[in-house]
PDB file of N, CA and C in Angstrom:
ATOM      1  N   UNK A   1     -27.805  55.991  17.662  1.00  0.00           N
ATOM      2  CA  UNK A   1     -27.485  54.721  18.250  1.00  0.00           C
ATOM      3  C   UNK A   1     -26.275  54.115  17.541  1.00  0.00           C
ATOM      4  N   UNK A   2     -25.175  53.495  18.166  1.00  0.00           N
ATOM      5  CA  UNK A   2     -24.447  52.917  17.608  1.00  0.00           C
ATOM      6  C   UNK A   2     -24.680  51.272  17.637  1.00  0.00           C
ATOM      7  N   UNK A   3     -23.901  50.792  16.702  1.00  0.00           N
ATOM      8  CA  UNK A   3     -23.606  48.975  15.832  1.00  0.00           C
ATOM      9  C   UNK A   3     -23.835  48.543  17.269  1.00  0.00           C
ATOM     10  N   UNK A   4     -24.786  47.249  17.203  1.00  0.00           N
ATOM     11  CA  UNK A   4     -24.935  46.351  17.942  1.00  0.00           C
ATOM     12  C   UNK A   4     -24.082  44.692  18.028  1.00  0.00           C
ATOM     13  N   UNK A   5     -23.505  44.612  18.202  1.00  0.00           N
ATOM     14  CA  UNK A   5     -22.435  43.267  18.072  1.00  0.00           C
ATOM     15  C   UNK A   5     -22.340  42.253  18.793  1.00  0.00           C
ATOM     16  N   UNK A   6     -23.341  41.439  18.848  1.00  0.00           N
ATOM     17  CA  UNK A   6     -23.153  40.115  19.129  1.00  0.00           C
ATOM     18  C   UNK A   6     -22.297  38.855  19.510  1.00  0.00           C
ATOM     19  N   UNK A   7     -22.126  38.453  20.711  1.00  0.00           N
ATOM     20  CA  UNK A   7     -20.448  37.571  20.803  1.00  0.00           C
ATOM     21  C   UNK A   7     -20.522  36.491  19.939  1.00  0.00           C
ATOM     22  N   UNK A   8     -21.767  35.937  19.057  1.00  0.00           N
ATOM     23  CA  UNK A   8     -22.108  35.049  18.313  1.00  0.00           C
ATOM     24  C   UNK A   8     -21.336  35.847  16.700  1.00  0.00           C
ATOM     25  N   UNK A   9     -21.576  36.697  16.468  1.00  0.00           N
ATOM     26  CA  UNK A   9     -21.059  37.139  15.447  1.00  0.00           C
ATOM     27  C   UNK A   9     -19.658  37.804  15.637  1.00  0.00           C
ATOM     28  N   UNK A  10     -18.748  37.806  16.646  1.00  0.00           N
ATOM     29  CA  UNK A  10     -17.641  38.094  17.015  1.00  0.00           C
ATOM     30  C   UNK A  10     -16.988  36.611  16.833  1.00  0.00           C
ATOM     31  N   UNK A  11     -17.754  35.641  17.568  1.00  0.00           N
ATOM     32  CA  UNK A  11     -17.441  34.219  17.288  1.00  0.00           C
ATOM     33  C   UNK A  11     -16.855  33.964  16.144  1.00  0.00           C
ATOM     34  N   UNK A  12     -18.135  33.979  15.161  1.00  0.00           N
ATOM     35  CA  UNK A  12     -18.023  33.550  13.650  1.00  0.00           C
ATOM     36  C   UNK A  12     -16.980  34.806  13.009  1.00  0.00           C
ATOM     37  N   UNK A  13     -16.779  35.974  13.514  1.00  0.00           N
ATOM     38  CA  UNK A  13     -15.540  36.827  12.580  1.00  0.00           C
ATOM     39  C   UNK A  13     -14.277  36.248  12.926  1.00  0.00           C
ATOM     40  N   UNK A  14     -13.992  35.490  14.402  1.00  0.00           N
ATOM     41  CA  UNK A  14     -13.143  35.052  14.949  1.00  0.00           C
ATOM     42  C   UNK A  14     -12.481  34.322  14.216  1.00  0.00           C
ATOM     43  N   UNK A  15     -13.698  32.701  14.014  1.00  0.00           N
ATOM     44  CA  UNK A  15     -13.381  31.813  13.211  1.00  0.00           C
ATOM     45  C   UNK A  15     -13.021  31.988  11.831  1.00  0.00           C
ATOM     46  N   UNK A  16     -13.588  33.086  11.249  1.00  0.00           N
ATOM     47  CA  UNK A  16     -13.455  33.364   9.497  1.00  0.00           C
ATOM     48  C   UNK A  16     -12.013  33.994   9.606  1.00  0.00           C
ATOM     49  N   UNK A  17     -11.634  34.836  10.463  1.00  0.00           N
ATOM     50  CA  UNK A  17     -10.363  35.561  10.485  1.00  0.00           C
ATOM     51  C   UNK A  17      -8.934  34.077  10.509  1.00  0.00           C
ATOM     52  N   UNK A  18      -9.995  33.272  11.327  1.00  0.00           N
ATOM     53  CA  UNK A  18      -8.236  32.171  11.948  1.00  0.00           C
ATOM     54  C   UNK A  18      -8.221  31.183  10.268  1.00  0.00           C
ATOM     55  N   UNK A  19      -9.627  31.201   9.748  1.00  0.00           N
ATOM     56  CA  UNK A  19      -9.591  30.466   8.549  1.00  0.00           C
ATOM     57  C   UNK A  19      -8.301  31.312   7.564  1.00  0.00           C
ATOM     58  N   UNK A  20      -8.693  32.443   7.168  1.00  0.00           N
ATOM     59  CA  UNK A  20      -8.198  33.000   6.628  1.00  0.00           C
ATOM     60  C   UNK A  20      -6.755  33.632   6.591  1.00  0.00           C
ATOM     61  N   UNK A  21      -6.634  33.748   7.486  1.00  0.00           N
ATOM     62  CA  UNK A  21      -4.977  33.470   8.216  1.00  0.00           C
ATOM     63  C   UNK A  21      -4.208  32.680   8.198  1.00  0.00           C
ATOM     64  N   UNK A  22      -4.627  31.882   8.090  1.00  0.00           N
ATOM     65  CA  UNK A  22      -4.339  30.162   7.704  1.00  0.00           C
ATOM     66  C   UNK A  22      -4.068  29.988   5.997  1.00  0.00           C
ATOM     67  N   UNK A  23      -4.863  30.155   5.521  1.00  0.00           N
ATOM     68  CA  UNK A  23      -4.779  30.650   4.097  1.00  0.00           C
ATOM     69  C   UNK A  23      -3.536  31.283   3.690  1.00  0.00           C
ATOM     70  N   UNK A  24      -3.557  32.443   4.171  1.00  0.00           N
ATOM     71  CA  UNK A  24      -2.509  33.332   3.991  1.00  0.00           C
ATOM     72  C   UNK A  24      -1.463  33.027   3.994  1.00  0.00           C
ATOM     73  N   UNK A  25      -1.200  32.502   4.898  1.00  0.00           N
ATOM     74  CA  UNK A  25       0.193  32.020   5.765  1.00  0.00           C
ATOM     75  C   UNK A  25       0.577  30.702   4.854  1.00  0.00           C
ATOM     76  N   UNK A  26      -0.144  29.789   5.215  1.00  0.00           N
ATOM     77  CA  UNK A  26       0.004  28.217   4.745  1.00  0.00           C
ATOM     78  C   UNK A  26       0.379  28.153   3.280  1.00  0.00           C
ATOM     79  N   UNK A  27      -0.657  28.628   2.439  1.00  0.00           N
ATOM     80  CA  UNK A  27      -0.902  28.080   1.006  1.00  0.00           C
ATOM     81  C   UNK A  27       0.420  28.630   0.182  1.00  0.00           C
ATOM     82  N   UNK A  28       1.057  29.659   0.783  1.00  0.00           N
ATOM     83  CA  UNK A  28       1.792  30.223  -0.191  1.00  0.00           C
ATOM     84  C   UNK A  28       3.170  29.650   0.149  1.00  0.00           C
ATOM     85  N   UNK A  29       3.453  29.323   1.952  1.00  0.00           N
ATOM     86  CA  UNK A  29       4.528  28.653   1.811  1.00  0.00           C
ATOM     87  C   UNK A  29       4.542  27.247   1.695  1.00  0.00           C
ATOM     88  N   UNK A  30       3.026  26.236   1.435  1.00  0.00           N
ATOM     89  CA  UNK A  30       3.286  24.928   0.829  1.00  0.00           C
ATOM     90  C   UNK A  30       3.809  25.316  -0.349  1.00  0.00           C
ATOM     91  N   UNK A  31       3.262  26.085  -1.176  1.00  0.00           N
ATOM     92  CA  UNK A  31       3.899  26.568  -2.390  1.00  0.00           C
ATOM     93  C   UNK A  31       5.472  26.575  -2.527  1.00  0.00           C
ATOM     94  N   UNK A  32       5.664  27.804  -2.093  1.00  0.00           N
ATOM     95  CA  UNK A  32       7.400  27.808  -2.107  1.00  0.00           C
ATOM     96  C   UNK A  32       7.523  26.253  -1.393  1.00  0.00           C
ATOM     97  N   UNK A  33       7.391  25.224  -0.993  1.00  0.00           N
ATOM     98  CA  UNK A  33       8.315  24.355  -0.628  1.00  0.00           C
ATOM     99  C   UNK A  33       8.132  23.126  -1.800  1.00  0.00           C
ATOM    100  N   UNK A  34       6.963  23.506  -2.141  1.00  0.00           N
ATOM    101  CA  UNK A  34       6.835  22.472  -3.789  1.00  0.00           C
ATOM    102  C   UNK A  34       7.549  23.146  -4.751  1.00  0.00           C
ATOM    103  N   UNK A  35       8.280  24.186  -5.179  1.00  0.00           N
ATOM    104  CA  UNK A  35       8.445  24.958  -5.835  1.00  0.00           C
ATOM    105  C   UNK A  35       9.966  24.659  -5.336  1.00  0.00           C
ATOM    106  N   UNK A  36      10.474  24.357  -4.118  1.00  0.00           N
ATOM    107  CA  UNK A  36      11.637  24.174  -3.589  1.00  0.00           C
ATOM    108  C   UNK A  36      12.707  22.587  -3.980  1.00  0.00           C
ATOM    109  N   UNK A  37      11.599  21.999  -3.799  1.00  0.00           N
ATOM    110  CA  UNK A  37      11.428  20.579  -4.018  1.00  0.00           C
ATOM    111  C   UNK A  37      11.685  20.414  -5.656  1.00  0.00           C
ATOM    112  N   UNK A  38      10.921  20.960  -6.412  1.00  0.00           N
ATOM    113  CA  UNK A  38      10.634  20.809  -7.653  1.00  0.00           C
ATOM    114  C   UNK A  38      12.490  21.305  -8.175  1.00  0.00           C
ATOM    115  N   UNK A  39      12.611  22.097  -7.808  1.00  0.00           N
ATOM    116  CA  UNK A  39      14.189  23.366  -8.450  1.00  0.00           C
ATOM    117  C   UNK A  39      15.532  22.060  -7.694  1.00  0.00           C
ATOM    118  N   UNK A  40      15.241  21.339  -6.318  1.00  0.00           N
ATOM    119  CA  UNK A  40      16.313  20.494  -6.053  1.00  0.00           C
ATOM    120  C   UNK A  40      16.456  19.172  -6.259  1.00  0.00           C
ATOM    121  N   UNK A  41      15.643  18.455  -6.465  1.00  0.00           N
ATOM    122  CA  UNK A  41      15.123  17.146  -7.007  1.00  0.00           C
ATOM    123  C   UNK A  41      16.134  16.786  -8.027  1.00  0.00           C
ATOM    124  N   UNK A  42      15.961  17.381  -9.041  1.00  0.00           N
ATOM    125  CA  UNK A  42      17.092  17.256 -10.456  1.00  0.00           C
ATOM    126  C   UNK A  42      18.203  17.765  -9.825  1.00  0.00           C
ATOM    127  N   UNK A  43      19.064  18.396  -9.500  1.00  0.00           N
ATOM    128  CA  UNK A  43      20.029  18.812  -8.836  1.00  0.00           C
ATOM    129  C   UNK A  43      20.918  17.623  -8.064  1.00  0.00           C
ATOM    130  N   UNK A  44      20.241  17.211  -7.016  1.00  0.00           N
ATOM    131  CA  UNK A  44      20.759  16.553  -5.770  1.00  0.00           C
ATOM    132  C   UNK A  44      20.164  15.059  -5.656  1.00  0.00           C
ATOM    133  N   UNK A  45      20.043  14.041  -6.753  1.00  0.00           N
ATOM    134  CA  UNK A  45      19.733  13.383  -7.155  1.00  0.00           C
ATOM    135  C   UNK A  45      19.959  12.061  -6.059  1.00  0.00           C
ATOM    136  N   UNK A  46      21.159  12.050  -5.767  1.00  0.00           N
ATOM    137  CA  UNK A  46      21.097  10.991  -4.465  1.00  0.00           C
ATOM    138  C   UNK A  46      20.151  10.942  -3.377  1.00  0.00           C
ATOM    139  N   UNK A  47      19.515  11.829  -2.937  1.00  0.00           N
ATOM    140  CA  UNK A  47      19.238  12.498  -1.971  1.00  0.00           C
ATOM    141  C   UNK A  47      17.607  11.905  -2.375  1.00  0.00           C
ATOM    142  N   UNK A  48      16.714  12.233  -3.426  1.00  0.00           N
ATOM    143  CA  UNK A  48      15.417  12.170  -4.085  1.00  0.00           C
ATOM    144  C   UNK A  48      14.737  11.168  -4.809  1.00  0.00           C
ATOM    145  N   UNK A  49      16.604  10.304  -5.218  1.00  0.00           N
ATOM    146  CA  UNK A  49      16.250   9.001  -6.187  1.00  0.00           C
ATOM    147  C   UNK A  49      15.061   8.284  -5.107  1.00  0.00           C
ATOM    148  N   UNK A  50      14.043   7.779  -5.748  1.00  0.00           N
ATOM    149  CA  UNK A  50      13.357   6.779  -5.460  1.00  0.00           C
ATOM    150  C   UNK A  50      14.474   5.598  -5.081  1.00  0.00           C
ATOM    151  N   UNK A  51      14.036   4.637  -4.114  1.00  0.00           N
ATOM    152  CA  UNK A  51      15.052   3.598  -3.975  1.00  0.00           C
ATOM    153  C   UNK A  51      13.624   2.540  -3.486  1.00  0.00           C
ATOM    154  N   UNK A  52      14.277   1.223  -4.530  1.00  0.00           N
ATOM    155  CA  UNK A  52      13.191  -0.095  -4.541  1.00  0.00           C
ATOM    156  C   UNK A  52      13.862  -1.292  -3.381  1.00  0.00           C
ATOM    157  N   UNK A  53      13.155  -0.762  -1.897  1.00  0.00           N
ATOM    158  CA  UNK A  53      13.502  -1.594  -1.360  1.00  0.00           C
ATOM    159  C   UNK A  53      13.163  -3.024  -1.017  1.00  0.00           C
ATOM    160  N   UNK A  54      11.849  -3.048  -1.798  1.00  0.00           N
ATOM    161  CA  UNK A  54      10.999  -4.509  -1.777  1.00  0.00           C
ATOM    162  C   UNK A  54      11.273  -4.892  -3.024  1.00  0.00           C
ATOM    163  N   UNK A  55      12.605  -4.879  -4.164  1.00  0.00           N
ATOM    164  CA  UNK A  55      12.795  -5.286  -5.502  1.00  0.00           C
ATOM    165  C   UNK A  55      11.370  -5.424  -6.031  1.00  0.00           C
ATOM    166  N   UNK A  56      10.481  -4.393  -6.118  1.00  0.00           N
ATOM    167  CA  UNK A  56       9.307  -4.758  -6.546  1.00  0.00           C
ATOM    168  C   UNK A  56       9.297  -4.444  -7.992  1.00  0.00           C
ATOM    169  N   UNK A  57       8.743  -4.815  -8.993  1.00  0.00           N
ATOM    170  CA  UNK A  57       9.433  -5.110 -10.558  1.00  0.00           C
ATOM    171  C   UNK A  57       8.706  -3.705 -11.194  1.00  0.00           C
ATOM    172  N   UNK A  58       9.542  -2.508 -11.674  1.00  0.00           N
ATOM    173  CA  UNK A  58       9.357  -1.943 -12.361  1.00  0.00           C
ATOM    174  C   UNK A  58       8.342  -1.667 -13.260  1.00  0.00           C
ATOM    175  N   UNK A  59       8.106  -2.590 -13.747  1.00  0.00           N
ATOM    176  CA  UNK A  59       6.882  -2.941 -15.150  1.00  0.00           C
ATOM    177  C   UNK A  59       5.471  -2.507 -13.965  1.00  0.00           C
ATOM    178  N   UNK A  60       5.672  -2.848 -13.009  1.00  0.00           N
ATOM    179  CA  UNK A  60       3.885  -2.860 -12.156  1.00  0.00           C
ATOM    180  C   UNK A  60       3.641  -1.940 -11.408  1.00  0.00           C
ATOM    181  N   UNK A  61       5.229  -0.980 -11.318  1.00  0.00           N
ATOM    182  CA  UNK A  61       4.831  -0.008 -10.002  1.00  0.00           C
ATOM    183  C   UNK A  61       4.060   1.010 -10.910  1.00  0.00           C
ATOM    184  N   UNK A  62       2.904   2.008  -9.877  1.00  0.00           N
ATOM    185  CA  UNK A  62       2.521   3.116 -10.410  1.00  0.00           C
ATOM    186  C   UNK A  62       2.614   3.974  -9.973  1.00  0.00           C
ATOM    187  N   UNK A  63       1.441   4.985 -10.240  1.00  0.00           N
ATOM    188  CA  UNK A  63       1.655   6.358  -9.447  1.00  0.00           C
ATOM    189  C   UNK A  63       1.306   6.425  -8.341  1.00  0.00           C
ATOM    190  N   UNK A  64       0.399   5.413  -8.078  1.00  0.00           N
ATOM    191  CA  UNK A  64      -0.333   5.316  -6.654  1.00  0.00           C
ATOM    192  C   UNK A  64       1.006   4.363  -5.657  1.00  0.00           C
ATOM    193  N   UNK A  65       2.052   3.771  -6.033  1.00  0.00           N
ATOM    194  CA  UNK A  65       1.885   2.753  -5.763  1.00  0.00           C
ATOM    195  C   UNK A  65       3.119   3.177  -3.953  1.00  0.00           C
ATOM    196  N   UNK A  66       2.865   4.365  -3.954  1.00  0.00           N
ATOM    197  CA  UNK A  66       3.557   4.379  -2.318  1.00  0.00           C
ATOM    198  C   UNK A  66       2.297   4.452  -1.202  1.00  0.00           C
ATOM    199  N   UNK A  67       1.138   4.147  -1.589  1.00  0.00           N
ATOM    200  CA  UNK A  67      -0.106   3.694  -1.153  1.00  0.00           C
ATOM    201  C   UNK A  67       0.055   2.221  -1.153  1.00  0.00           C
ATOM    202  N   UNK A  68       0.230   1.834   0.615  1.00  0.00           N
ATOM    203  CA  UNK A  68      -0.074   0.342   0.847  1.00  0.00           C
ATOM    204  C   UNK A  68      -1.105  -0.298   0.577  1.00  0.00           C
ATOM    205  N   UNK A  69      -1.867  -1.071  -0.113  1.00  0.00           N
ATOM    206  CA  UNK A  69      -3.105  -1.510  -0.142  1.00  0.00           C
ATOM    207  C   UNK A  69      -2.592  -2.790   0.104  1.00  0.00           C
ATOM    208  N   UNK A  70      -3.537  -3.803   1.127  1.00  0.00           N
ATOM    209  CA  UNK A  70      -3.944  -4.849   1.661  1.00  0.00           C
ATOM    210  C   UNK A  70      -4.259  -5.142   0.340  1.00  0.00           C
ATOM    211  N   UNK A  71      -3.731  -5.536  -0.800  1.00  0.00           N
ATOM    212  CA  UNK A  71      -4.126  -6.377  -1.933  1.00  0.00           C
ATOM    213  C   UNK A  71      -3.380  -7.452  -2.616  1.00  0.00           C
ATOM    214  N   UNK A  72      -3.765  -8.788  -2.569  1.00  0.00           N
ATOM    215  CA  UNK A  72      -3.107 -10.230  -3.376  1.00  0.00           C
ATOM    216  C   UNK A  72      -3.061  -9.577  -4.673  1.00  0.00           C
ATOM    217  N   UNK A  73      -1.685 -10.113  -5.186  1.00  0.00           N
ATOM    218  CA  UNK A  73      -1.700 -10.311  -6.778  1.00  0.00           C
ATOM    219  C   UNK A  73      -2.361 -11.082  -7.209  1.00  0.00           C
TER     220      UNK A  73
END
């Protein structure tokens, strides 16, 4: 007798294959483009400078702080 195969388990190889493909593909070229980013940044400096268009005062900005929060001083 031969393998019995299920469209339920063709399903789920379907889905694990498009996961994984995705993987493949994606992760390595977010990579190279952080890796891209990272090598031109120092380089091309006009281009990357942060620019303070709300004169917001130095001393308070953080790391978070290109996250709008609905918050009073």
């Amino acid at each position: 007798m031969g393998m019995h195969v299920t469209t339920e388990q063709v399903t789920m190889q379907a889905a694990a294959n498009v996961l994984l493909t995705s993987v493949a593909v994606y992760f390595p070229l977010f990579l190279v483009l952080i890796l891209l980013y990272e090598t031109l940044r120092p380089r091309v400096p006009h281009v990357y400078a942060p620019e303070n268009h709300a004169d917001f005062p130095e001393s308070k900005q953080q790391f978070s702080g290109m996250v709008a929060l609905p918050v009073a001083y």
